[in-house]
Protein backbone atom coordinates (compact mmCIF):
# COMPACT_ATOMS: atom_id res chain seq x y z
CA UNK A 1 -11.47 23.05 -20.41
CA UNK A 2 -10.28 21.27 -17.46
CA UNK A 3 -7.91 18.71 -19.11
CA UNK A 4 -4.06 19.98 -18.58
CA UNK A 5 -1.19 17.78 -19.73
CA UNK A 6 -0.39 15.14 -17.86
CA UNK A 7 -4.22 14.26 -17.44
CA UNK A 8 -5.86 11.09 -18.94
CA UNK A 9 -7.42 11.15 -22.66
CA UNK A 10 -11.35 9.76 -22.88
CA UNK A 11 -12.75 8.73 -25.85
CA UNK A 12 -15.34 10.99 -27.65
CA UNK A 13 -17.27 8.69 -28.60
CA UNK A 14 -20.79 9.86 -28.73
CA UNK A 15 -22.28 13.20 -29.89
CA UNK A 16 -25.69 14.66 -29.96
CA UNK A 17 -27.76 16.43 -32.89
CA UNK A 18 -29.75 19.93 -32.15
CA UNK A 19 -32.90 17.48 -31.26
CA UNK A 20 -30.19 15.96 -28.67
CA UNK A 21 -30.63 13.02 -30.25
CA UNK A 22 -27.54 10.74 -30.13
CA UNK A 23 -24.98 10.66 -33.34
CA UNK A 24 -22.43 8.48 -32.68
CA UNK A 25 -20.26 11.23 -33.71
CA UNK A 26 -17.79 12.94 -31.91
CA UNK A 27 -19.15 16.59 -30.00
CA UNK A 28 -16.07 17.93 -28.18
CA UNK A 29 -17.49 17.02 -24.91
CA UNK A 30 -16.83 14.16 -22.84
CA UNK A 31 -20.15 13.13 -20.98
CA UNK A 32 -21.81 10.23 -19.47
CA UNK A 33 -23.10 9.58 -23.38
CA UNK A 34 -19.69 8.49 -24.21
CA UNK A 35 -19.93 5.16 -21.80
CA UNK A 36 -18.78 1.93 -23.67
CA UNK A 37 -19.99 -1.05 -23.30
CA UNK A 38 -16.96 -3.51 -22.13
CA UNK A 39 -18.73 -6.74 -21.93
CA UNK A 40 -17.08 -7.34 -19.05
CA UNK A 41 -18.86 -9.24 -16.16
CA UNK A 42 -18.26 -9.09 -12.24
CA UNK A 43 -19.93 -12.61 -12.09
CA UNK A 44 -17.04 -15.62 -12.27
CA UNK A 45 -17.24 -17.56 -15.22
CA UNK A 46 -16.04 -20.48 -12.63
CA UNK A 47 -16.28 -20.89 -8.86
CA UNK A 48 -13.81 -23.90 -7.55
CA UNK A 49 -12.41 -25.29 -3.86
CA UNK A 50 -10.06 -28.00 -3.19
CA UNK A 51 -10.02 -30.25 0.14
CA UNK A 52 -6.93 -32.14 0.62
CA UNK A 53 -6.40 -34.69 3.69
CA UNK A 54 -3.24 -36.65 4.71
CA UNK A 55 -1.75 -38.73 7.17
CA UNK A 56 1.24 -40.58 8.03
CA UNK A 57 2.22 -41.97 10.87
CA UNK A 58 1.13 -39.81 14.26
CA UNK A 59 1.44 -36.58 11.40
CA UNK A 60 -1.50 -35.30 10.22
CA UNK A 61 -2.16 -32.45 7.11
CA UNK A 62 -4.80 -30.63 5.62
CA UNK A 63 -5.35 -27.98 3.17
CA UNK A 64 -8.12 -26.02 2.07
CA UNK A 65 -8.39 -23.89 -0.88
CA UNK A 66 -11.22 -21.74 -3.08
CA UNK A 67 -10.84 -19.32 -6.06
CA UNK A 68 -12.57 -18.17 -8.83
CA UNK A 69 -11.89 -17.57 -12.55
CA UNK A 70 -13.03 -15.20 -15.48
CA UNK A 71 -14.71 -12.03 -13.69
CA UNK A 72 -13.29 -8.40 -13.63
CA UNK A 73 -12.76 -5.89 -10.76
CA UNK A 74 -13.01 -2.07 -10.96
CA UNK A 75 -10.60 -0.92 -8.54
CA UNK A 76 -11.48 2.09 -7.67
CA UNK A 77 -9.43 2.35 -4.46
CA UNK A 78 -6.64 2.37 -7.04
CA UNK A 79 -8.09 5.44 -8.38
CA UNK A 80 -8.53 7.25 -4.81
CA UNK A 81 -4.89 6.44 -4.15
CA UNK A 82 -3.75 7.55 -7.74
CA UNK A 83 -5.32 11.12 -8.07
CA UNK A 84 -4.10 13.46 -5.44
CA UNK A 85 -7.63 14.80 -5.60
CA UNK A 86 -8.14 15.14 -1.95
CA UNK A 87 -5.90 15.09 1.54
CA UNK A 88 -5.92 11.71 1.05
CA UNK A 89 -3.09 8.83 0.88
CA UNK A 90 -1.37 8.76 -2.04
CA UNK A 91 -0.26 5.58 -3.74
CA UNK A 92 3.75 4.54 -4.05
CA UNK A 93 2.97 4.63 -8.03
CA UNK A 94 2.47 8.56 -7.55
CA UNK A 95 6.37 8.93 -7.00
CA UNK A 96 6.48 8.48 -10.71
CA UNK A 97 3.62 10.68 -12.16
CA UNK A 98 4.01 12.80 -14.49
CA UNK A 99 5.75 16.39 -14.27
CA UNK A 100 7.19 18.42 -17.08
CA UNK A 101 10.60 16.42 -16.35
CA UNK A 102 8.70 13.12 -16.16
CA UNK A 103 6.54 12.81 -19.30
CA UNK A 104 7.11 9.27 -20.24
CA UNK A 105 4.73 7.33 -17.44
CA UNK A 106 1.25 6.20 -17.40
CA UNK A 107 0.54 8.08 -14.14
CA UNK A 108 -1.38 10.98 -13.89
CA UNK A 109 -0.10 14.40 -12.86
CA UNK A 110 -1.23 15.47 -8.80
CA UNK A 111 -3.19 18.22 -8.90
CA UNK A 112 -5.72 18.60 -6.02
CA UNK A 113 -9.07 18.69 -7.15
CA UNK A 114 -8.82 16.23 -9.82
CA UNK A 115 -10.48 19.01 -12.29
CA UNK A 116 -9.82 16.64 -15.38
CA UNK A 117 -11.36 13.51 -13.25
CA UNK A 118 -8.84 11.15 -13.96
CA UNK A 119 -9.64 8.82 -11.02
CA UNK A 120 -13.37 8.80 -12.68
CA UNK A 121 -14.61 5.09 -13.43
CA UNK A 122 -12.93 4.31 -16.98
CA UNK A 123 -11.44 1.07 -18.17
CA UNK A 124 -7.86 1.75 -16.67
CA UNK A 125 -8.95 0.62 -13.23
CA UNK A 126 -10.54 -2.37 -14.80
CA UNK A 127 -8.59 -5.72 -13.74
CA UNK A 128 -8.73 -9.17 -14.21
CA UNK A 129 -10.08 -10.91 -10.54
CA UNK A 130 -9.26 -14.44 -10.87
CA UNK A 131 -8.06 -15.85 -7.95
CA UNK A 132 -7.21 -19.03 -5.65
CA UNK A 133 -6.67 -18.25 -2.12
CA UNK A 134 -5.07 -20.85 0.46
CA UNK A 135 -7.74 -20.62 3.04
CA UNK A 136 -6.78 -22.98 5.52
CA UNK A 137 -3.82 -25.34 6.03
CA UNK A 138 -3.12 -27.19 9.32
CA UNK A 139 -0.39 -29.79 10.30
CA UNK A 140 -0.88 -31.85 13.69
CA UNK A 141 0.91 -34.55 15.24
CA UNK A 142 -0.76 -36.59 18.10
CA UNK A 143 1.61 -38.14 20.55
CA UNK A 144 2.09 -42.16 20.77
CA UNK A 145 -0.58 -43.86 22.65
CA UNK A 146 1.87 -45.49 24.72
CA UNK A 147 3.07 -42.67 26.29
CA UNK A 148 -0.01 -40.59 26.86
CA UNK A 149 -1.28 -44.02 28.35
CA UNK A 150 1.15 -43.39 31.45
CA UNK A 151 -0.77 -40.22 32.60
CA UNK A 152 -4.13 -41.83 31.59
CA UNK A 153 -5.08 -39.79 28.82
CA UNK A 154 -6.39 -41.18 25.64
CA UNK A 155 -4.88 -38.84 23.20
CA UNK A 156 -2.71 -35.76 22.71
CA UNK A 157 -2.38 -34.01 19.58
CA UNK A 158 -0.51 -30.42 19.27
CA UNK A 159 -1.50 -28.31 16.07
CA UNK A 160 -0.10 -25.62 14.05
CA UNK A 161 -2.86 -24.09 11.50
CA UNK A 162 -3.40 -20.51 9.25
CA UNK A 163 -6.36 -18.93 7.65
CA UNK A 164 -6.41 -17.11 4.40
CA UNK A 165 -2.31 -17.76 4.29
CA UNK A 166 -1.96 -16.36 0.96
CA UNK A 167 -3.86 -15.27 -2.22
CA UNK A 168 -2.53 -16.26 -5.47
CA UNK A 169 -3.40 -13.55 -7.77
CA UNK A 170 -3.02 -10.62 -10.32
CA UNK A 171 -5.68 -8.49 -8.96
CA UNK A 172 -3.89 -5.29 -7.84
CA UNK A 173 -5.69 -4.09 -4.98
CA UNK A 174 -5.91 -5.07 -1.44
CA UNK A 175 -7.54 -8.42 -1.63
CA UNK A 176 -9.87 -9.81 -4.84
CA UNK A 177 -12.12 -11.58 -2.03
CA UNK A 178 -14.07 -8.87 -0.67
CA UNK A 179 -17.45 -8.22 0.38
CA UNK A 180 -20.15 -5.93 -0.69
CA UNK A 181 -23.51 -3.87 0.27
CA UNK A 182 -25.68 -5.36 -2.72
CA UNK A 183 -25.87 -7.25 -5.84
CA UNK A 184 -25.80 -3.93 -7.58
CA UNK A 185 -21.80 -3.22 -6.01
CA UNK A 186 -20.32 -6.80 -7.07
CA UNK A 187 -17.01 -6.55 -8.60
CA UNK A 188 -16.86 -2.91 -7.53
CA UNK A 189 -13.96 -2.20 -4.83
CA UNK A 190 -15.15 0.86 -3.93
CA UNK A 191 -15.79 2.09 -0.18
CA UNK A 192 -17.74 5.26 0.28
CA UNK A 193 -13.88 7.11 1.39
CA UNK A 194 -11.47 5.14 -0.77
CA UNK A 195 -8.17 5.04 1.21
CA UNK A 196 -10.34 6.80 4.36
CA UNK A 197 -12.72 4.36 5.79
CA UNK A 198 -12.81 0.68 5.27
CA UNK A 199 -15.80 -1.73 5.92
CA UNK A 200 -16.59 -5.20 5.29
CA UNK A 201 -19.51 -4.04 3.22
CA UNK A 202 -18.06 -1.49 1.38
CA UNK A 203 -14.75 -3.24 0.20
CA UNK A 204 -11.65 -2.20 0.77
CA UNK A 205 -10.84 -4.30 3.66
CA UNK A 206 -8.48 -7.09 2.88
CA UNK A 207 -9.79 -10.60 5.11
CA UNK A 208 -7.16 -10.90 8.00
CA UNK A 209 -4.38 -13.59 8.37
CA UNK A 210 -4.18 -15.42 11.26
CA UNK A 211 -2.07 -18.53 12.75
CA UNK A 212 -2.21 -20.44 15.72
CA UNK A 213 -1.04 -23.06 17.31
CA UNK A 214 -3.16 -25.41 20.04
CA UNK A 215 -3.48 -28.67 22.14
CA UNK A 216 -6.08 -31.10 21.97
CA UNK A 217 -6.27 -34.03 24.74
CA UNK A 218 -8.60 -36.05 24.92
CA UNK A 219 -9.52 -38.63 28.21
């Protein structure tokens, strides 16, 4: 047996008769045969946006915003970076995993290898992935017409704008917005090299945040 303490406990849920024929009863062993059906979907229950436009006096504003609501996310980066199965980076929640003198935490012990396969797909790296993100938000103000009329231009506005400014969230991994290979990999954040190599198509790779300020003049 490869399960020490301070490893994760799976469910036995499945066994198999001498025809291998599944039971339902418990064998001893944990295999693929003791999967669960969660009924939990990657596809959002709801998909929403929000435009918003205002202006007042020479001030303009705008805000853009998208979410959605009622899908799941296995985080498996979360996994990676909880395990210590590899030389690879290690999670801040690993500070407090368990050792003999640290027995009352829900973190795994570090033991390279991962022999008991704690970081394995299970329902502990399952999370909700409802979100609303802030996509866009801009505030201009164009200059009075009767003083860019002086130096014979028609209009001068000066902006201030950010994309993706912040995600409002419980999801806990890098960003709940990310992209994916296939249909097959939705709701799975899960690059090839959790915590190693980071692609737009194999999640992981949190959508940048930008700001920038500009001039528009018009003549």
């Amino acid at each position: 047996m490869n399960t020490s303490p301070g490893d994760f406990k799976f469910k036995d849920l499945n066994g198999r008769d001498a025809e291998g024929n599944l039971t339902g009863q418990p064998d001893g062993v944990i295999t693929d045969d003791d999967r669960d059906y969660l009924e939990k979907s990657a596809i959002p229950k709801l998909n929403f946006g929000l435009n918003f436009n205002a202006s007042y006096d020479n001030f303009d504003f705008s805000i853009s915003a998208y979410g959605v609501a009622g899908n799941y996310i296995l985080n498996s980066i979360r996994g990676a970076l909880e395990s210590g199965g590899d030389y690879n980076n290690l999670s801040t929640n690993s500070l407090n995993r368990w050792t003999p003198s640290n027995t009352n935490t829900d973190y795994p012990r570090l033991v390279f290898g991962d022999p008991n396969q704690n970081s394995r797909s299970s329902d502990r790296y399952l999370e909700k992935g409802d979100y609303m993100k802030i996509s866009n938000i801009q505030v201009g103000y164009t200059l009075p017409a009767a003083l860019t009329g002086k130096v014979r231009i028609s209009r001068i506005r000066v902006y201030l704008s950010g994309q993706n400014v912040f995600t409002l969230t419980k999801y806990t991994g890098f960003d709940p917005d990310f992209g994916y290979s296939n249909i097959f990999d939705r709701g799975v954040d899960n690059p090839t090299y959790a915590n190693k190599v980071f692609t737009a198509y194999m999640a992981g790779m949190p959508n940048p945040r930008t700001f920038q300020a500009g001039i528009q003049v018009g003549f």
